[in-house]
Protein backbone atom coordinates (compact mmCIF):
# COMPACT_ATOMS: atom_id res chain seq x y z
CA UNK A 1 31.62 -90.68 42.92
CA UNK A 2 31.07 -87.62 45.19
CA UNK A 3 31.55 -85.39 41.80
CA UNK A 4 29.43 -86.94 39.99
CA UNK A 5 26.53 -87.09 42.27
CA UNK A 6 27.40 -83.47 42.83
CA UNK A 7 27.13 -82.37 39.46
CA UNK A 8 23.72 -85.00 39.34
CA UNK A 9 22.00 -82.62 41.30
CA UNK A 10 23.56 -79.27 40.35
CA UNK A 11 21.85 -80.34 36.84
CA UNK A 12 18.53 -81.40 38.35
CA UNK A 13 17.69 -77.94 40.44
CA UNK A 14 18.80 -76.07 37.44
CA UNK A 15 16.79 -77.76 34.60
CA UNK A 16 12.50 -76.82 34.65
CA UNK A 17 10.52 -80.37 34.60
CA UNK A 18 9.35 -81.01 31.32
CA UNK A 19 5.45 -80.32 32.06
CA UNK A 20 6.50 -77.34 33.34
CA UNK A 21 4.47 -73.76 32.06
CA UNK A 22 7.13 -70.95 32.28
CA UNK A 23 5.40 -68.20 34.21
CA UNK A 24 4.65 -64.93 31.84
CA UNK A 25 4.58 -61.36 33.34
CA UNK A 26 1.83 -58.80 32.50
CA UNK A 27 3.43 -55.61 31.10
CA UNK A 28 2.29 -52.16 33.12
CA UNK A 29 -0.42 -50.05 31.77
CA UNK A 30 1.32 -47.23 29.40
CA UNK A 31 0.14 -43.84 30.80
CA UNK A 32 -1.79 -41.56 28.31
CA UNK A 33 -0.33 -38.41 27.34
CA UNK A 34 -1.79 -34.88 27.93
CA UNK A 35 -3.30 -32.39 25.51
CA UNK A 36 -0.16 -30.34 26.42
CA UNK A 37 2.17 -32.90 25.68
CA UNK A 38 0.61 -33.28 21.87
CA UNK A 39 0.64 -29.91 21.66
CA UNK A 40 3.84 -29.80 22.50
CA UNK A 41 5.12 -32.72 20.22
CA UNK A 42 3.55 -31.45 17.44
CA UNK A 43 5.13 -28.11 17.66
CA UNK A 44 8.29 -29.62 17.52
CA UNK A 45 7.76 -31.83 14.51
CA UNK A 46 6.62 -28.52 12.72
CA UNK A 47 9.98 -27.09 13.66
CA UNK A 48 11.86 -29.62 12.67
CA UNK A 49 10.43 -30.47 9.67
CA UNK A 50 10.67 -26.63 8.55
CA UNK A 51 14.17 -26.77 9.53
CA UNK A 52 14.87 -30.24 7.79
CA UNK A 53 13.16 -28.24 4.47
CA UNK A 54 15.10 -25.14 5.05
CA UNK A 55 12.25 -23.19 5.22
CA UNK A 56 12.26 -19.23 6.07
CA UNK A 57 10.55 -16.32 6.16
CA UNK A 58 11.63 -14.02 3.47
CA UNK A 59 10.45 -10.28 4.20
CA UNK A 60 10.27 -7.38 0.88
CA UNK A 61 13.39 -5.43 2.55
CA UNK A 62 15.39 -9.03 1.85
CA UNK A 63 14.14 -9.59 -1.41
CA UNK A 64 14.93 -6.25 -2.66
CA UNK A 65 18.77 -6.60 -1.34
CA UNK A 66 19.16 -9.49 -2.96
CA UNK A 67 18.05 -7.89 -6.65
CA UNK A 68 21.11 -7.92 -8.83
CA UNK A 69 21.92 -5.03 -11.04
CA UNK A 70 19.61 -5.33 -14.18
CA UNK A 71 16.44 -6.20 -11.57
CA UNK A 72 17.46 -3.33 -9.33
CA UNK A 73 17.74 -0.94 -12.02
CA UNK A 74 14.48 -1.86 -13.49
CA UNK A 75 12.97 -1.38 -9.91
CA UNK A 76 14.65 2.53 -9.66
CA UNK A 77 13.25 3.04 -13.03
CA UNK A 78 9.54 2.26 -12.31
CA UNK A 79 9.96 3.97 -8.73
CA UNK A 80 10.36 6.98 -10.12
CA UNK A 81 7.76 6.21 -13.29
CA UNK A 82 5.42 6.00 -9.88
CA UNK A 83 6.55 8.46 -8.15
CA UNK A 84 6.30 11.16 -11.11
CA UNK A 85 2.61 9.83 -11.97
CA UNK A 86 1.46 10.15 -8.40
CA UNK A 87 2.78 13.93 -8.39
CA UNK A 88 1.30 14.63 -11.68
CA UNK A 89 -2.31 13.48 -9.81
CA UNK A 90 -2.20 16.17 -7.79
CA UNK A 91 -0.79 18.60 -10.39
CA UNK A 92 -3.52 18.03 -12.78
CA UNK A 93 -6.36 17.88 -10.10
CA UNK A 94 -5.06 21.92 -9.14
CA UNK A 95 -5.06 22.68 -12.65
CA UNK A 96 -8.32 21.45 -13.57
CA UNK A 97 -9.70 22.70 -10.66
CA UNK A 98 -8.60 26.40 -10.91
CA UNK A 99 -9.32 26.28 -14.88
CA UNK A 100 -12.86 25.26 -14.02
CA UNK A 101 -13.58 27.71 -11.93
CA UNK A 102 -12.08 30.27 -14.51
CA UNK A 103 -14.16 29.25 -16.67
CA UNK A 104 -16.98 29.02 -14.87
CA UNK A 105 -16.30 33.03 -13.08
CA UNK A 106 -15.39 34.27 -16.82
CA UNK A 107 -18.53 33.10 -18.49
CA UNK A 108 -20.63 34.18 -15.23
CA UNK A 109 -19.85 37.52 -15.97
CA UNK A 110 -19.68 38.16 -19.47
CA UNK A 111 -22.98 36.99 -20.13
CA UNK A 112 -24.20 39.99 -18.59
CA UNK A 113 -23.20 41.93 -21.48
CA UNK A 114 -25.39 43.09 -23.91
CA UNK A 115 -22.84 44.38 -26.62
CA UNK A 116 -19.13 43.85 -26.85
CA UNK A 117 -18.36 47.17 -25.22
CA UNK A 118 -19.90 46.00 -22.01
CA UNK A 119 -18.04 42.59 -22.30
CA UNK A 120 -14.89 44.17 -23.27
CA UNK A 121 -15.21 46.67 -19.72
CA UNK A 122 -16.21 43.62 -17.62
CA UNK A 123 -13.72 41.50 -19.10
CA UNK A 124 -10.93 43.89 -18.53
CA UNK A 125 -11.88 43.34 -14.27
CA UNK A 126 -11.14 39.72 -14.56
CA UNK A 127 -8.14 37.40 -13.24
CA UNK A 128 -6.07 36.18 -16.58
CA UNK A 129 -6.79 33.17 -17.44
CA UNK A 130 -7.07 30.55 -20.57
CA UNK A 131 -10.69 31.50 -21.86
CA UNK A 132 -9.83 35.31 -21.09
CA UNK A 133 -7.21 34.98 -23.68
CA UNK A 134 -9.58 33.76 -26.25
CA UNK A 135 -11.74 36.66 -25.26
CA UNK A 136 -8.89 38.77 -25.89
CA UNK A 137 -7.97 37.40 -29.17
CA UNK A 138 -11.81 37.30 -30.45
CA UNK A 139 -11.75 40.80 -29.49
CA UNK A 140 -8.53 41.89 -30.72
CA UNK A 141 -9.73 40.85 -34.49
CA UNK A 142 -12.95 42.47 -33.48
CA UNK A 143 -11.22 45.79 -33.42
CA UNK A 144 -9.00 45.57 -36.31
CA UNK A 145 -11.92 44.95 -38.22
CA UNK A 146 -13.69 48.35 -37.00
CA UNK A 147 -10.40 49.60 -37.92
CA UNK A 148 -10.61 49.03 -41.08
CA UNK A 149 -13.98 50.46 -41.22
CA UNK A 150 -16.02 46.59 -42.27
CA UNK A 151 -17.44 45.87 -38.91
CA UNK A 152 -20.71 47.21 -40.36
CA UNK A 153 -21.09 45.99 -43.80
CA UNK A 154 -22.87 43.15 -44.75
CA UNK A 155 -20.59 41.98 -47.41
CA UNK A 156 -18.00 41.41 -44.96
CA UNK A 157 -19.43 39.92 -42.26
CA UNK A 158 -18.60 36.27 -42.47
CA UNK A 159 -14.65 37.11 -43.53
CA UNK A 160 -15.24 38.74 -40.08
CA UNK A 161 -16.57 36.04 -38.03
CA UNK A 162 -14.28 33.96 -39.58
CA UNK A 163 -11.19 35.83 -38.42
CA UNK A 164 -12.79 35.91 -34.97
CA UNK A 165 -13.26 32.10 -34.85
CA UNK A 166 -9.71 31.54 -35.96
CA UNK A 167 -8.00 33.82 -33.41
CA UNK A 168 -10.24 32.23 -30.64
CA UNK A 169 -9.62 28.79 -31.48
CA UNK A 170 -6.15 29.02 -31.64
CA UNK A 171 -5.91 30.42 -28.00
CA UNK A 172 -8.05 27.77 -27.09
CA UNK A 173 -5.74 25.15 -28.76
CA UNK A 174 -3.07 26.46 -26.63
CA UNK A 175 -5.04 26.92 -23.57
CA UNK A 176 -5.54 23.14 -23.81
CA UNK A 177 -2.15 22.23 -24.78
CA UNK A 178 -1.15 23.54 -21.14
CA UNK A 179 -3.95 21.76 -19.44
CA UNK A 180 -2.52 18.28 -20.94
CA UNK A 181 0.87 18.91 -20.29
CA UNK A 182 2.58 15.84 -19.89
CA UNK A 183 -0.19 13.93 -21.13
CA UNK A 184 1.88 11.85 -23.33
CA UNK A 185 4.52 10.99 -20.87
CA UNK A 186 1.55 9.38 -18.84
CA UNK A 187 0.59 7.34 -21.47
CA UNK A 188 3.90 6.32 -22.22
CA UNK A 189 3.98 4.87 -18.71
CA UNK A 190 0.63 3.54 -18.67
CA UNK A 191 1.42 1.39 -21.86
CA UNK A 192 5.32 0.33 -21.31
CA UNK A 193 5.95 -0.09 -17.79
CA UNK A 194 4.58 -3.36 -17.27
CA UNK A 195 6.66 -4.45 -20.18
CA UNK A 196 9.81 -2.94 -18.46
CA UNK A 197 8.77 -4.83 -15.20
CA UNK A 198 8.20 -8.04 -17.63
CA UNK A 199 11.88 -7.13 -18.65
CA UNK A 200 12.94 -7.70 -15.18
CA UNK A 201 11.13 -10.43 -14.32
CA UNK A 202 12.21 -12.63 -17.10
CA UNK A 203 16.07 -11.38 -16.25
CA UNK A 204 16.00 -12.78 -13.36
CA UNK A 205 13.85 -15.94 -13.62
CA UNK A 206 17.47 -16.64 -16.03
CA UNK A 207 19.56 -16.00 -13.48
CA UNK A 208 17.57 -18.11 -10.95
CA UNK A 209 18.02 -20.87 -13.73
CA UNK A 210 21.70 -20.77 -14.20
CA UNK A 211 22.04 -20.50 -10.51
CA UNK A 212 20.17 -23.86 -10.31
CA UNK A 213 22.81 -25.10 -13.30
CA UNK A 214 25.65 -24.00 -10.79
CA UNK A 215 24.25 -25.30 -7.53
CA UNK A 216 23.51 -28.75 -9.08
CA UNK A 217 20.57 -28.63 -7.24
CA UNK A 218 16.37 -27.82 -7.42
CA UNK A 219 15.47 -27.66 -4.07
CA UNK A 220 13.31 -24.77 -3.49
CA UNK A 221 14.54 -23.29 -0.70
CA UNK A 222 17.30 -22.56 -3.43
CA UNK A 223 15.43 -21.18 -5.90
CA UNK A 224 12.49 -19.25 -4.41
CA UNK A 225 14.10 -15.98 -3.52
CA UNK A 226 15.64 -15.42 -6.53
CA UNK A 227 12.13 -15.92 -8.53
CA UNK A 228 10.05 -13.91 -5.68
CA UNK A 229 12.78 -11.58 -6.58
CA UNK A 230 12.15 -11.44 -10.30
CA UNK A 231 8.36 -11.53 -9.95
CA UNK A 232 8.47 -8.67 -8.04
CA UNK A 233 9.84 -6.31 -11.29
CA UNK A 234 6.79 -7.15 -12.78
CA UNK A 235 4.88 -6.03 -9.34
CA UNK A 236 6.38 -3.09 -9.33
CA UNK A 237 5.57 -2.39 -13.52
CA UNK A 238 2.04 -2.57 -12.44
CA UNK A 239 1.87 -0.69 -9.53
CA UNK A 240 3.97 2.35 -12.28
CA UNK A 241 1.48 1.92 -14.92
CA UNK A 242 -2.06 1.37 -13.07
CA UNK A 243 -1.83 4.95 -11.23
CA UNK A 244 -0.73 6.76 -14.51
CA UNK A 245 -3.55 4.63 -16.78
CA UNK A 246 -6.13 6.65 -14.24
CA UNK A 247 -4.61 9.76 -14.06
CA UNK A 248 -4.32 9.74 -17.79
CA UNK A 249 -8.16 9.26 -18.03
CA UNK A 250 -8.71 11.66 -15.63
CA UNK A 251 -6.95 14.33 -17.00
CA UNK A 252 -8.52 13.38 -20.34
CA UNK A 253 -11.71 13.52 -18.99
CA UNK A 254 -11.55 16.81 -17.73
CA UNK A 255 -9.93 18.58 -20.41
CA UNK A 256 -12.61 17.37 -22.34
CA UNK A 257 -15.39 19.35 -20.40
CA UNK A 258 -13.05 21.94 -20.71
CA UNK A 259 -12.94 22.04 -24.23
CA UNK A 260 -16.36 22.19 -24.61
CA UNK A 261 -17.08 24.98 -22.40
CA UNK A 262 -14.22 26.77 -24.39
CA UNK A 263 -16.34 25.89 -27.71
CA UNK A 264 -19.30 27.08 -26.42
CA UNK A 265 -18.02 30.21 -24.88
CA UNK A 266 -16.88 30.82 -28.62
CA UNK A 267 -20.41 30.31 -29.86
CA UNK A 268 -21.41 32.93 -27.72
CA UNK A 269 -18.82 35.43 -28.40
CA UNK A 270 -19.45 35.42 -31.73
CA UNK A 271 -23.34 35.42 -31.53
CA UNK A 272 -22.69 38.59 -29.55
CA UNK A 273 -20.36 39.88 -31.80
CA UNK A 274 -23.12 39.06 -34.87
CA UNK A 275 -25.92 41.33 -33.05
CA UNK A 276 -23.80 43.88 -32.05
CA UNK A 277 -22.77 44.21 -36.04
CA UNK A 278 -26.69 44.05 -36.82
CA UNK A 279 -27.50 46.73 -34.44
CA UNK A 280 -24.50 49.08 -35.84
CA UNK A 281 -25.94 48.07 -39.38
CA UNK A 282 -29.83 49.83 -38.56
């Protein structure tokens, strides 16, 4: 009996009455977190969700190392398409320069002459240059034909200024054919580089594609380099063939003033030549 009334009241103390309400705690207040503390957190989210993506910073020094052999030799091949149509800028802005102000010295001067004698004497004083040489040829004809004793007869004046014309235009053709030297090698590059740089591009958007093939995988962390890779052939075709396009029309430009100061010039000349034969004719 002792037991039992012991374990009676073990089982009384430990059991809650039944109207009993259990008691219920109030949680604590959570504490609000700082402008820092966001800051914080969200700097590390960015991080690791860069890092989860495999994201990186690619710079042009990488992208060019990791070229292969048809995209690197593409790149060489433009480089020096740029290079060559940069140095021809400043070759042909010399040349045009110094021919301009040839011309424009030469025809100073020999408009002061009143008959060819006097141009031939001033002439002689001058600097060579491209429109002296059509002076020089003009007047070379000019004196064979005194030679032959028909400078001053009618009947043979216009075989005469005929001859003149010819001689002077064809130093003038070549006169011009110097100024627009490598002309055609400008517009070669103006017209085909972006193709070549097209070339390279497309090369390596394949390879990018059979590395995906290999790799079994699209992810772009993957694939990006090698296509920023390939696109930049076609960067590099643009920046060969947009410096040349404007030098080409620069040049073109300028040896078309040229050409019609040359023509001109020749007017003159033989205008002078054509009163100088009236006067010897009385």
């Amino acid at each position: 009996m002792t037991l039992m009334n012991s374990l009676l009241m073990f089982a009384q103390q430990t059991t809650a009455p039944a109207g009993a309400t259990p008691a219920t705690t109030t949680p604590a207040p959570a504490a609000t977190p700082s402008a820092e503390d966001l800051a914080a957190a969200k700097a590390r989210g960015a991080e690791a969700a860069a890092e989860a993506a495999g994201q990186q910073e690619v710079s042009m020094i990488e992208l060019v190392q990791h070229l292969n052999g048809v995209e690197m030799g593409v790149m060489v091949i433009l480089g020096l398409c740029a290079i060559y149509a940069v140095a021809l800028l400043f070759e042909k802005i010399y040349v045009m320069r110094k021919a301009s102000k040839q011309t424009k010295d030469f025809l100073a001067s020999f408009r002061k002459a009143n008959s060819v004698e006097e141009a031939e004497a001033i002439v002689r004083k001058l600097p060579n240059s491209g429109i002296k040489s059509m002076f020089d040829a003009g007047m070379a004809e000019v004196r064979r034909t005194q030679d032959l004793g028909l400078y001053t007869m009618r009947d043979a004046r216009d075989h005469t200024m005929q001859r003149v014309s010819s001689a002077m235009a064809t130093r003038q053709n070549e006169h011009l054919d110097d100024l627009g030297s490598s002309m055609t090698f400008l517009a070669s590059i103006g017209a085909n580089a972006p193709f070549i740089g097209l070339f390279g591009t497309v090369w390596g958007i394949m390879v990018a594609f059979v590395g995906i093939a290999k790799t079994q995988t699209t992810s772009l962390a993957v694939v990006a380099p090698g296509i920023a890779g390939a696109l930049l052939a076609t960067a590099a075709g643009l920046a060969a063939a947009i410096p040349a396009v404007l030098i080409y029309n620069f040049a073109a430009k300028q040896i078309s003033k040229q050409a019609t100061k040359l023509d001109d010039f020749a007017s003159e000349f033989i205008a002078l030549v054509s009163r100088d034969m009236d006067r010897r004719a009385g």
